[in-house]
C-alpha atoms as a PDB file:
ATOM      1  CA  UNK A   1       0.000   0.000   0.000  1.00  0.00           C
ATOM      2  CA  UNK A   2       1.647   3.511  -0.861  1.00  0.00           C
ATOM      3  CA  UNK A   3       2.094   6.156   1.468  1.00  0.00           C
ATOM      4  CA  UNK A   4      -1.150   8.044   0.450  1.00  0.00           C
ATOM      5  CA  UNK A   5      -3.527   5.050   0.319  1.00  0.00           C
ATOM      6  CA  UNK A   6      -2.464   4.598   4.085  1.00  0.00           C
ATOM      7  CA  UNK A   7      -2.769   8.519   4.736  1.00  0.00           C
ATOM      8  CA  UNK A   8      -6.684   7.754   3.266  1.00  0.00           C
ATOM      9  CA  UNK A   9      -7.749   4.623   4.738  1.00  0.00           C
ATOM     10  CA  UNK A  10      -6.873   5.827   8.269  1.00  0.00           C
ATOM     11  CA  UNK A  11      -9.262   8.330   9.072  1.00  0.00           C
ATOM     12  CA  UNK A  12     -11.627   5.972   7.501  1.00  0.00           C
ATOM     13  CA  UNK A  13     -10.577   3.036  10.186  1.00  0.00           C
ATOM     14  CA  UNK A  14     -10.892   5.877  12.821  1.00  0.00           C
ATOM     15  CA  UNK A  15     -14.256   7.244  12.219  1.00  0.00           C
ATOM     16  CA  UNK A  16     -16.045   3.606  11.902  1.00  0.00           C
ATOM     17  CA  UNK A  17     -14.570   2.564  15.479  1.00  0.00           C
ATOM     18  CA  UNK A  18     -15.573   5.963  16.693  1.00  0.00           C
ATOM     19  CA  UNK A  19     -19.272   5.290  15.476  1.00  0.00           C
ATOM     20  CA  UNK A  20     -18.936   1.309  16.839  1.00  0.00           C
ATOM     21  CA  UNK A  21     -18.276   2.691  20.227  1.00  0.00           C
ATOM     22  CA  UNK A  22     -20.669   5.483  20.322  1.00  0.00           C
ATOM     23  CA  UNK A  23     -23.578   2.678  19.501  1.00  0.00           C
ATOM     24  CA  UNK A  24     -22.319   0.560  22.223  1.00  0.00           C
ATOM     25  CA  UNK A  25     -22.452   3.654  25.075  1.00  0.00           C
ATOM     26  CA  UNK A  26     -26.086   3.678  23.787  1.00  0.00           C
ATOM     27  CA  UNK A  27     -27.456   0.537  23.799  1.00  0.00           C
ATOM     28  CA  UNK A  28     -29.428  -0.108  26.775  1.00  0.00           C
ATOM     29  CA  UNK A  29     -28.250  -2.462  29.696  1.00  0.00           C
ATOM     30  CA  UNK A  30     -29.667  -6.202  29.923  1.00  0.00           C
ATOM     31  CA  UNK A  31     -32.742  -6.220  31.635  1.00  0.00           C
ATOM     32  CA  UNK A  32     -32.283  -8.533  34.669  1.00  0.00           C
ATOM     33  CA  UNK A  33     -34.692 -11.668  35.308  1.00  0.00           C
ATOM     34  CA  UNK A  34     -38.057 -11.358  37.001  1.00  0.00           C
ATOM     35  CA  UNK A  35     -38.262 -12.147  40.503  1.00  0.00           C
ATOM     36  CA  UNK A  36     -40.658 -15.474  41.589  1.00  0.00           C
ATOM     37  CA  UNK A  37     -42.072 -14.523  45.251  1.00  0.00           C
ATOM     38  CA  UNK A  38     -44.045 -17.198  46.379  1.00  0.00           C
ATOM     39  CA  UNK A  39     -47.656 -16.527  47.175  1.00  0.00           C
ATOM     40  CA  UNK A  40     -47.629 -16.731  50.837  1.00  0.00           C
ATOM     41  CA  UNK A  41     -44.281 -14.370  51.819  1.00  0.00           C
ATOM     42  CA  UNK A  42     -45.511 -12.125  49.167  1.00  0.00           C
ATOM     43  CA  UNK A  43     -49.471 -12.397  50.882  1.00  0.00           C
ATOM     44  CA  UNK A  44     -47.145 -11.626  54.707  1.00  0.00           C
ATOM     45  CA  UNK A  45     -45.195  -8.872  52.704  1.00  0.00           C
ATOM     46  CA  UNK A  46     -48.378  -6.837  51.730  1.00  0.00           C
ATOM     47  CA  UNK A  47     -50.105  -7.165  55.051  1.00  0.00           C
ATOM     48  CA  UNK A  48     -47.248  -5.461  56.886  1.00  0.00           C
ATOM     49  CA  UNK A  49     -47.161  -2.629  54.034  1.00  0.00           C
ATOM     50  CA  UNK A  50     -50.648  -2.180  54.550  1.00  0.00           C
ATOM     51  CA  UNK A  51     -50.218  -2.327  58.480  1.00  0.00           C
ATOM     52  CA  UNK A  52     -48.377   0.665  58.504  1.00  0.00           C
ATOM     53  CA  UNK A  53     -49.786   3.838  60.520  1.00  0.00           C
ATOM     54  CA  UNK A  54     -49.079   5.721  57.174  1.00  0.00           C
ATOM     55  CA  UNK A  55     -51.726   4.071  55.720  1.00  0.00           C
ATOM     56  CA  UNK A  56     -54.445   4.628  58.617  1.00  0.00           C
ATOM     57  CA  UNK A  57     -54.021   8.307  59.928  1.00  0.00           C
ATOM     58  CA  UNK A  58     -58.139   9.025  58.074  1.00  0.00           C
ATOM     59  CA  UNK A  59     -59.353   5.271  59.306  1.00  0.00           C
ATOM     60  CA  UNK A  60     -62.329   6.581  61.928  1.00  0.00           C
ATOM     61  CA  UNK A  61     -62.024   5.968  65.267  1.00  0.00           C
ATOM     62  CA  UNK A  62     -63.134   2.361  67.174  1.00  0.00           C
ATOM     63  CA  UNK A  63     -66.200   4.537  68.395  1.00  0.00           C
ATOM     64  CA  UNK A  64     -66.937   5.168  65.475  1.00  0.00           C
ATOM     65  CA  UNK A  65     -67.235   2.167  64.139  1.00  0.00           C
ATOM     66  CA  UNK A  66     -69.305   0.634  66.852  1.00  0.00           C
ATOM     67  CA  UNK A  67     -71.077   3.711  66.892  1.00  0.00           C
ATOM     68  CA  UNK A  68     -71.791   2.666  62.568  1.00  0.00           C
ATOM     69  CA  UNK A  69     -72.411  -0.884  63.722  1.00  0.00           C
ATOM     70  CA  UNK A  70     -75.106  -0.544  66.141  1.00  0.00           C
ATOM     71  CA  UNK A  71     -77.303   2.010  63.802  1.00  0.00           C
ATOM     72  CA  UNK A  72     -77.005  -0.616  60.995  1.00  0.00           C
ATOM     73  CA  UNK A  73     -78.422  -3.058  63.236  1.00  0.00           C
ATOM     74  CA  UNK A  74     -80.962  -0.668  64.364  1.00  0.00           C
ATOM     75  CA  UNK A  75     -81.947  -0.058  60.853  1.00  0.00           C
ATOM     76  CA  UNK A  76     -82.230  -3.753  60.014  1.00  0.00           C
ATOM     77  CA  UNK A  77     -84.540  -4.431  63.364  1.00  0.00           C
ATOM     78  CA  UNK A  78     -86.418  -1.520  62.267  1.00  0.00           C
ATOM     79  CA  UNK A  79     -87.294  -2.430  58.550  1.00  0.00           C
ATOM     80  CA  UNK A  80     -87.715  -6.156  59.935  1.00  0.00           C
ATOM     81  CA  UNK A  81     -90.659  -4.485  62.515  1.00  0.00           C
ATOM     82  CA  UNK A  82     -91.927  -2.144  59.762  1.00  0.00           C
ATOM     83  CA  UNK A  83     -92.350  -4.635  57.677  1.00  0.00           C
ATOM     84  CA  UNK A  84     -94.181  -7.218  59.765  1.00  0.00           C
ATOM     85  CA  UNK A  85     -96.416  -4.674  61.677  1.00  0.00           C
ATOM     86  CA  UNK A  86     -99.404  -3.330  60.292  1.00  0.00           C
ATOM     87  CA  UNK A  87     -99.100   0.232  58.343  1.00  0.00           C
ATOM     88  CA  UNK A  88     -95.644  -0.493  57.768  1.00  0.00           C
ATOM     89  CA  UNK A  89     -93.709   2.340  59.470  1.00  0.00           C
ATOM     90  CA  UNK A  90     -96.722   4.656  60.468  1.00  0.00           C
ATOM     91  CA  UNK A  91     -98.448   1.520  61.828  1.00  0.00           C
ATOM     92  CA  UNK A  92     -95.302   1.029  64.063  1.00  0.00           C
ATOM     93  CA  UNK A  93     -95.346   4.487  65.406  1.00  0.00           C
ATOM     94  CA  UNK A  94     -98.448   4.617  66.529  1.00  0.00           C
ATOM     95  CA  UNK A  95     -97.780   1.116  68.226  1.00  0.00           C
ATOM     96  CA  UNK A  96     -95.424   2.572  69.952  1.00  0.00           C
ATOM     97  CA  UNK A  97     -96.802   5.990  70.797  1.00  0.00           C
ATOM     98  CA  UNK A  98    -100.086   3.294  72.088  1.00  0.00           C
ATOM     99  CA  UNK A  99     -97.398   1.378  74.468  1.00  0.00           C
ATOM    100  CA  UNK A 100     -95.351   4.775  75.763  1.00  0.00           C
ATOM    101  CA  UNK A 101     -98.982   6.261  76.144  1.00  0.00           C
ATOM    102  CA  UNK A 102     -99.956   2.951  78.267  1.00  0.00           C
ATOM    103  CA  UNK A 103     -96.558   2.884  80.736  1.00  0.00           C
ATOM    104  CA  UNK A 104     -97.653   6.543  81.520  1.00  0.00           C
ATOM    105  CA  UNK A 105    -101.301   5.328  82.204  1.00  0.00           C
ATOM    106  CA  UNK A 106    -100.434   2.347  84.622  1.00  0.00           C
ATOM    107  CA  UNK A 107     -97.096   4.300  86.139  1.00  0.00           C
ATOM    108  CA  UNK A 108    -100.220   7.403  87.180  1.00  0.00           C
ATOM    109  CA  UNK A 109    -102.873   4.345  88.573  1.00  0.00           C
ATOM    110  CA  UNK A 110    -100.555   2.593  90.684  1.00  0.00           C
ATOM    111  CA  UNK A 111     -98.609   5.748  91.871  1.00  0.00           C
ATOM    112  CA  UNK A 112     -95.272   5.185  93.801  1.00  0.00           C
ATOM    113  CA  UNK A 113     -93.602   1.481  93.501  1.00  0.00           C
ATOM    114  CA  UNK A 114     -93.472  -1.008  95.970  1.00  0.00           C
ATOM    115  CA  UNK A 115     -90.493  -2.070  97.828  1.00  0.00           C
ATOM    116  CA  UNK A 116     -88.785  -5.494  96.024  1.00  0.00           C
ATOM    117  CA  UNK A 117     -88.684  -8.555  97.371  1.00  0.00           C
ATOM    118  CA  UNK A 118     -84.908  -7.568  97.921  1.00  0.00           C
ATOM    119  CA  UNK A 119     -85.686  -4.678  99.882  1.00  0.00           C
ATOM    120  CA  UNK A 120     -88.611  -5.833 101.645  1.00  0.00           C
ATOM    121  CA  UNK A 121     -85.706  -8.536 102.970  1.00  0.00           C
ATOM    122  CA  UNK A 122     -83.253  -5.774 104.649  1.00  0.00           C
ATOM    123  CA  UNK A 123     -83.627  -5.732 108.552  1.00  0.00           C
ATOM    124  CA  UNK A 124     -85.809  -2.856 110.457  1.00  0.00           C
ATOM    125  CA  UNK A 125     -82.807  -1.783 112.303  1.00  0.00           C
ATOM    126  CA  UNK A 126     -79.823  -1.145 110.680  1.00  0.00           C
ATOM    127  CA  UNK A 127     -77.352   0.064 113.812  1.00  0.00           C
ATOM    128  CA  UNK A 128     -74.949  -1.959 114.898  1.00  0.00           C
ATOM    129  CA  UNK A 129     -75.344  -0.917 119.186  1.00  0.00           C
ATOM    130  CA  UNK A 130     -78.786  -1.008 119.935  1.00  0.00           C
ATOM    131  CA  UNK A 131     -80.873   1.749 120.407  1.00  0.00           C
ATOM    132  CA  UNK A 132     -84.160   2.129 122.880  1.00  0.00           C
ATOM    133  CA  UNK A 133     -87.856   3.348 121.990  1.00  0.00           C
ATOM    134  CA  UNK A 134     -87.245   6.535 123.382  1.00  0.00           C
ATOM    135  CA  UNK A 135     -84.070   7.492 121.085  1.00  0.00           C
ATOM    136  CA  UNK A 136     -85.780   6.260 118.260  1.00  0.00           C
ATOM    137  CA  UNK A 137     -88.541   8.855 119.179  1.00  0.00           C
ATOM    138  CA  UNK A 138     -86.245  11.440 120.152  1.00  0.00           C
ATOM    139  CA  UNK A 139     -84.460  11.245 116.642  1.00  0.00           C
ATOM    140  CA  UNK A 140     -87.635  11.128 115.175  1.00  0.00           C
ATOM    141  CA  UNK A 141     -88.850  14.487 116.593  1.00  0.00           C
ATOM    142  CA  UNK A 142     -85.367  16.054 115.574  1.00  0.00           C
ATOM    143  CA  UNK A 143     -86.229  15.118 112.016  1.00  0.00           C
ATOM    144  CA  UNK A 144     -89.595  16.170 111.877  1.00  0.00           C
ATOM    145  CA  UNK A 145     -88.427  19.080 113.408  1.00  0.00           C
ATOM    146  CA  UNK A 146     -85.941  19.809 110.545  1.00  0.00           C
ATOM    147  CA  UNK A 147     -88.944  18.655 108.104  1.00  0.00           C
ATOM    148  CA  UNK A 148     -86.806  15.693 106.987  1.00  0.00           C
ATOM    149  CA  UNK A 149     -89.862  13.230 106.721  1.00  0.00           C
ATOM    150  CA  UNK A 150     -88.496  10.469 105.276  1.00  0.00           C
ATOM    151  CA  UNK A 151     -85.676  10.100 108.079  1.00  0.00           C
ATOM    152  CA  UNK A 152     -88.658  10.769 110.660  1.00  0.00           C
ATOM    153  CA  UNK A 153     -90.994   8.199 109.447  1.00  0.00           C
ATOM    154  CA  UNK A 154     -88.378   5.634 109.898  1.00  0.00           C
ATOM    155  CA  UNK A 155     -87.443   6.029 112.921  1.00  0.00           C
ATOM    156  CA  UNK A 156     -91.061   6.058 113.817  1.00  0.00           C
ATOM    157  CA  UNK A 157     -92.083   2.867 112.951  1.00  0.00           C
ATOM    158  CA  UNK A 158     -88.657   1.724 114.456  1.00  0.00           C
ATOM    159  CA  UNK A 159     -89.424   3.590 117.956  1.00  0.00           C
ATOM    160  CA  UNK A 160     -93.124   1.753 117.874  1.00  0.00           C
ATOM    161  CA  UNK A 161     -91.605  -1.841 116.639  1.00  0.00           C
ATOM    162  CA  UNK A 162     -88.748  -1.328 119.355  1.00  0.00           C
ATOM    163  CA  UNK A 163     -91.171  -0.407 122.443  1.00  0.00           C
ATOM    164  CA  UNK A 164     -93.179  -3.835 121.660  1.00  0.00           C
ATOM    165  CA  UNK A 165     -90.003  -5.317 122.386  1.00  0.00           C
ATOM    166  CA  UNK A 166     -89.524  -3.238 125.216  1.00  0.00           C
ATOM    167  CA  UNK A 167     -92.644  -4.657 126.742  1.00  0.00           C
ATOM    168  CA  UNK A 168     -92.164  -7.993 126.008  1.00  0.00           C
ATOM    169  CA  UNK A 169     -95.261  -7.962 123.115  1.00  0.00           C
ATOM    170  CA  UNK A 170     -92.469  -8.847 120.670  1.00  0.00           C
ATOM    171  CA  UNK A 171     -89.268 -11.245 121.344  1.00  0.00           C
ATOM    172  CA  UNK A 172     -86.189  -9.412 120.064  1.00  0.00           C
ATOM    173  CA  UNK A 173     -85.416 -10.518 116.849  1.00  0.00           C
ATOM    174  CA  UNK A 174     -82.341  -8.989 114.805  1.00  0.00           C
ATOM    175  CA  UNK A 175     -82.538  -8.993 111.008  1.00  0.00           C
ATOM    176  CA  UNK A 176     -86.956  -8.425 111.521  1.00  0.00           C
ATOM    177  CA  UNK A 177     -88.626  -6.403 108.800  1.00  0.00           C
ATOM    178  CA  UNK A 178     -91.055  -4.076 109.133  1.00  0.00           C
ATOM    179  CA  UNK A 179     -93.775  -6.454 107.399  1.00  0.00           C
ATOM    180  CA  UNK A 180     -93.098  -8.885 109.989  1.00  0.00           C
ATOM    181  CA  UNK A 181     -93.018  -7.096 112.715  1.00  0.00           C
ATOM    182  CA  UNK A 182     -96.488  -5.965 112.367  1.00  0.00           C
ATOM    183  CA  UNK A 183     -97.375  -9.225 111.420  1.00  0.00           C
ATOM    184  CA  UNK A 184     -96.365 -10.853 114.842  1.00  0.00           C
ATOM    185  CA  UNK A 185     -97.275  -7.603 116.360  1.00  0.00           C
ATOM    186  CA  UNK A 186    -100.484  -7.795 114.970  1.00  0.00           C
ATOM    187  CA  UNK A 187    -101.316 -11.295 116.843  1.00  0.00           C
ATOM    188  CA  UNK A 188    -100.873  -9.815 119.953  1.00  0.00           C
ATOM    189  CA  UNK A 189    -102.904  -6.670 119.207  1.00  0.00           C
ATOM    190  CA  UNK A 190    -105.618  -7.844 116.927  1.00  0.00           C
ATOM    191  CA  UNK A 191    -107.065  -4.203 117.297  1.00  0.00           C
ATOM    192  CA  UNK A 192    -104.343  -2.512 115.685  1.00  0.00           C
ATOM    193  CA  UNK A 193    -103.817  -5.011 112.938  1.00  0.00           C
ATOM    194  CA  UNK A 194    -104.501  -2.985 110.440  1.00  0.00           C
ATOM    195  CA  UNK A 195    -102.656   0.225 111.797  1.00  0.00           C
ATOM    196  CA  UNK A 196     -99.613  -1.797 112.206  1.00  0.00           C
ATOM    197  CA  UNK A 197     -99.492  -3.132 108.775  1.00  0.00           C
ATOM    198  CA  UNK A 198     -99.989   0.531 107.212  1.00  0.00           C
ATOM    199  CA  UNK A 199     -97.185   1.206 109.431  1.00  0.00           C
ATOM    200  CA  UNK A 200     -95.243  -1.250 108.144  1.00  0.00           C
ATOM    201  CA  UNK A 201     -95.977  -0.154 104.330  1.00  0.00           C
ATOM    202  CA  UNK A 202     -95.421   3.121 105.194  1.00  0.00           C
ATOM    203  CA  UNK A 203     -91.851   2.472 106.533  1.00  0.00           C
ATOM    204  CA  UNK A 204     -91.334   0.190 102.862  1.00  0.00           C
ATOM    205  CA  UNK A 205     -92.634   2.698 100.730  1.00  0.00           C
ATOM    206  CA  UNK A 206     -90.532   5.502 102.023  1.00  0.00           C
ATOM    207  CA  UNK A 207     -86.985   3.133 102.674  1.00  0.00           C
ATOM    208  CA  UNK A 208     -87.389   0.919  99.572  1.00  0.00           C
ATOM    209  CA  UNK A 209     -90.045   2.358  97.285  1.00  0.00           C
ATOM    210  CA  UNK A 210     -88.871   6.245  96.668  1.00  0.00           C
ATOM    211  CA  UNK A 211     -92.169   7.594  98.204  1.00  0.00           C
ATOM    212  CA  UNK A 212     -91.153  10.548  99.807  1.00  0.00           C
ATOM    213  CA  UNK A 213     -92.310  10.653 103.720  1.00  0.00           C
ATOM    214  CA  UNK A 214     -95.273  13.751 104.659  1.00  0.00           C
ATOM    215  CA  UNK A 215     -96.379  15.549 108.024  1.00  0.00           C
ATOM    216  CA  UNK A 216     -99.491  13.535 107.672  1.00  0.00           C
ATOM    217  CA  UNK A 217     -97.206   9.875 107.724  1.00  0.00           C
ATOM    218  CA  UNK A 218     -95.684  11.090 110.914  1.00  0.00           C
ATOM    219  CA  UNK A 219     -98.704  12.416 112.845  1.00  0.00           C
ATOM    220  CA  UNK A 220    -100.175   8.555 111.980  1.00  0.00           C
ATOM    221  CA  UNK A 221     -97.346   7.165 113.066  1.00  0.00           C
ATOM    222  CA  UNK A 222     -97.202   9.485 116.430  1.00  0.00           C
ATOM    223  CA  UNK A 223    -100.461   8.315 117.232  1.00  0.00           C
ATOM    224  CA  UNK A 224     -99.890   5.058 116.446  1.00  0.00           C
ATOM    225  CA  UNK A 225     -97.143   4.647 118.241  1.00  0.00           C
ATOM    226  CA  UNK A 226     -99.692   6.000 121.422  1.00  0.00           C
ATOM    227  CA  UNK A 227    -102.399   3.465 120.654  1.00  0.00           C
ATOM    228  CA  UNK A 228     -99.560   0.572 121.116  1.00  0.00           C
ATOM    229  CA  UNK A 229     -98.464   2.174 124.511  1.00  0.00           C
ATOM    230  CA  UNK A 230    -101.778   2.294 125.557  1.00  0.00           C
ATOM    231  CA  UNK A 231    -103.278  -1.655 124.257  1.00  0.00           C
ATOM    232  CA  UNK A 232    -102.720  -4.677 126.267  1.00  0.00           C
ATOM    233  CA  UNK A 233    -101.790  -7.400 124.408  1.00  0.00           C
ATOM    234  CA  UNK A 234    -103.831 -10.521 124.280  1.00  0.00           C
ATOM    235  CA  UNK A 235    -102.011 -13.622 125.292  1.00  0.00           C
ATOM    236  CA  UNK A 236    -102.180 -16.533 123.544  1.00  0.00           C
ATOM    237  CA  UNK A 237    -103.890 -19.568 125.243  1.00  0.00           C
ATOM    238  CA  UNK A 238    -102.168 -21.616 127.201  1.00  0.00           C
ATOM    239  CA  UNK A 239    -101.934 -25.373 125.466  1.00  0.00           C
ATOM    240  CA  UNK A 240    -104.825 -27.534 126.084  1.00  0.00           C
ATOM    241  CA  UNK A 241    -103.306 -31.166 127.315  1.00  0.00           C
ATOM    242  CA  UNK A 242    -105.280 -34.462 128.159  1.00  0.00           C
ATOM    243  CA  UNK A 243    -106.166 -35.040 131.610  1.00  0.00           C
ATOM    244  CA  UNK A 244    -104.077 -38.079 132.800  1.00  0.00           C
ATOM    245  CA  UNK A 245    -105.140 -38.067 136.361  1.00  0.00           C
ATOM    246  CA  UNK A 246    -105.716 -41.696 137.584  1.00  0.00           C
ATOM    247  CA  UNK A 247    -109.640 -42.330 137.967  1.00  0.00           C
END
């Protein structure tokens, strides 16, 4: 080859592995093979994505949600009812404006409730050291006196109960009620049967049955409480027994 074919071809040689190179900065790199996660790391992997606080900073509040919870199970017990009762859901309204209107009706007739069988358990007196008739009284008048008349008709009926066991009408009894007290007390004064047992619904009433106690309870109970002081008490009969004397 002469001296200028070389000075030619050269360049040539040059510019091609120029070009070569340039396409090989520019080709992309290999793309790497996919990666296989099984189902049940990848199943652990999302739940502990997903469990991040990130992800629940709007999520309401558990109040919320039990709040949510009970009115959709209010709505579905009240569709079930409207759809069953008469009227659909102006049929159950006035059902239950008929019952609330009823409660109020029977709540006005019978007036103040009864003690419960609970209450009507607990003892008459309460104190641990025993007190006589005449405290009982005296504590009495010092709440009617401060117009507390639930305290004083309390301690009325327990100042009456207490002086029949004063006088022997009544055996001492601890853990007593007030119902049968006058029921015992009642035996032994048949005449004030009747008072006794008002006495002794008086004293549930106002302990057990949220009556509140009046002037006119305790002026009963005063005179009441005179009547016993003032009755003999009928003693029972003495056994009748065969006669066994040798004829």
């Amino acid at each position: 080859m002469t001296a200028a074919a070389a000075t030619t071809v050269a360049p040539a040689l040059a510019g091609a592995a120029r070009r070569l190179a340039g396409h090989a900065a520019a080709a992309p790199p290999p793309t790497p093979p996919p990666v296989d996660i099984p189902r049940d790391p990848a199943r652990e992997a999302a739940r502990d994505e997903l469990s991040r606080h990130i992800y629940h900073q709007n999520d309401p509040s558990v109040f919320t949600r039990v709040f949510d919870w009970l009115t959709a199970r209010f709505d579905e017990l009240l569709d079930r009812a409207t759809s069953v009762a008469p009227g659909g859901a102006y049929g159950l309204a006035l059902v239950l404006i008929l019952a609330f209107a009823l409660i109020i009706v029977l709540r006005l007739k019978l007036g103040p409730l009864r003690a419960t069988a609970a209450g009507r358990r607990d003892a008459l007196f309460t104190t641990e050291s025993p007190r006589t008739a005449a405290e009982y009284r005296a504590s009495a008048d010092a709440h009617a006196a401060r117009g507390a008349w639930d305290a004083a008709v309390q301690d009325r009926v327990r100042a009456i109960v207490r002086a029949l066991e004063e006088r022997a009408v009544l055996d001492p009894r601890p853990g007593r009620t007030a119902a049968e007290a006058a029921a015992e007390a009642g035996t032994r004064l048949p005449a004030l049967a009747g008072p006794l047992l008002t006495a002794a619904l008086m004293f549930d009433d106002v302990r057990y049955g949220g009556r509140p106690g009046t002037e006119d309870m305790d002026r009963v109970l005063r005179d009441l409480d005179h009547r016993c002081a003032a009755t003999r008490p009928v003693h029972e009969p003495a056994p009748v027994t065969a006669d066994r004397t040798p004829r």
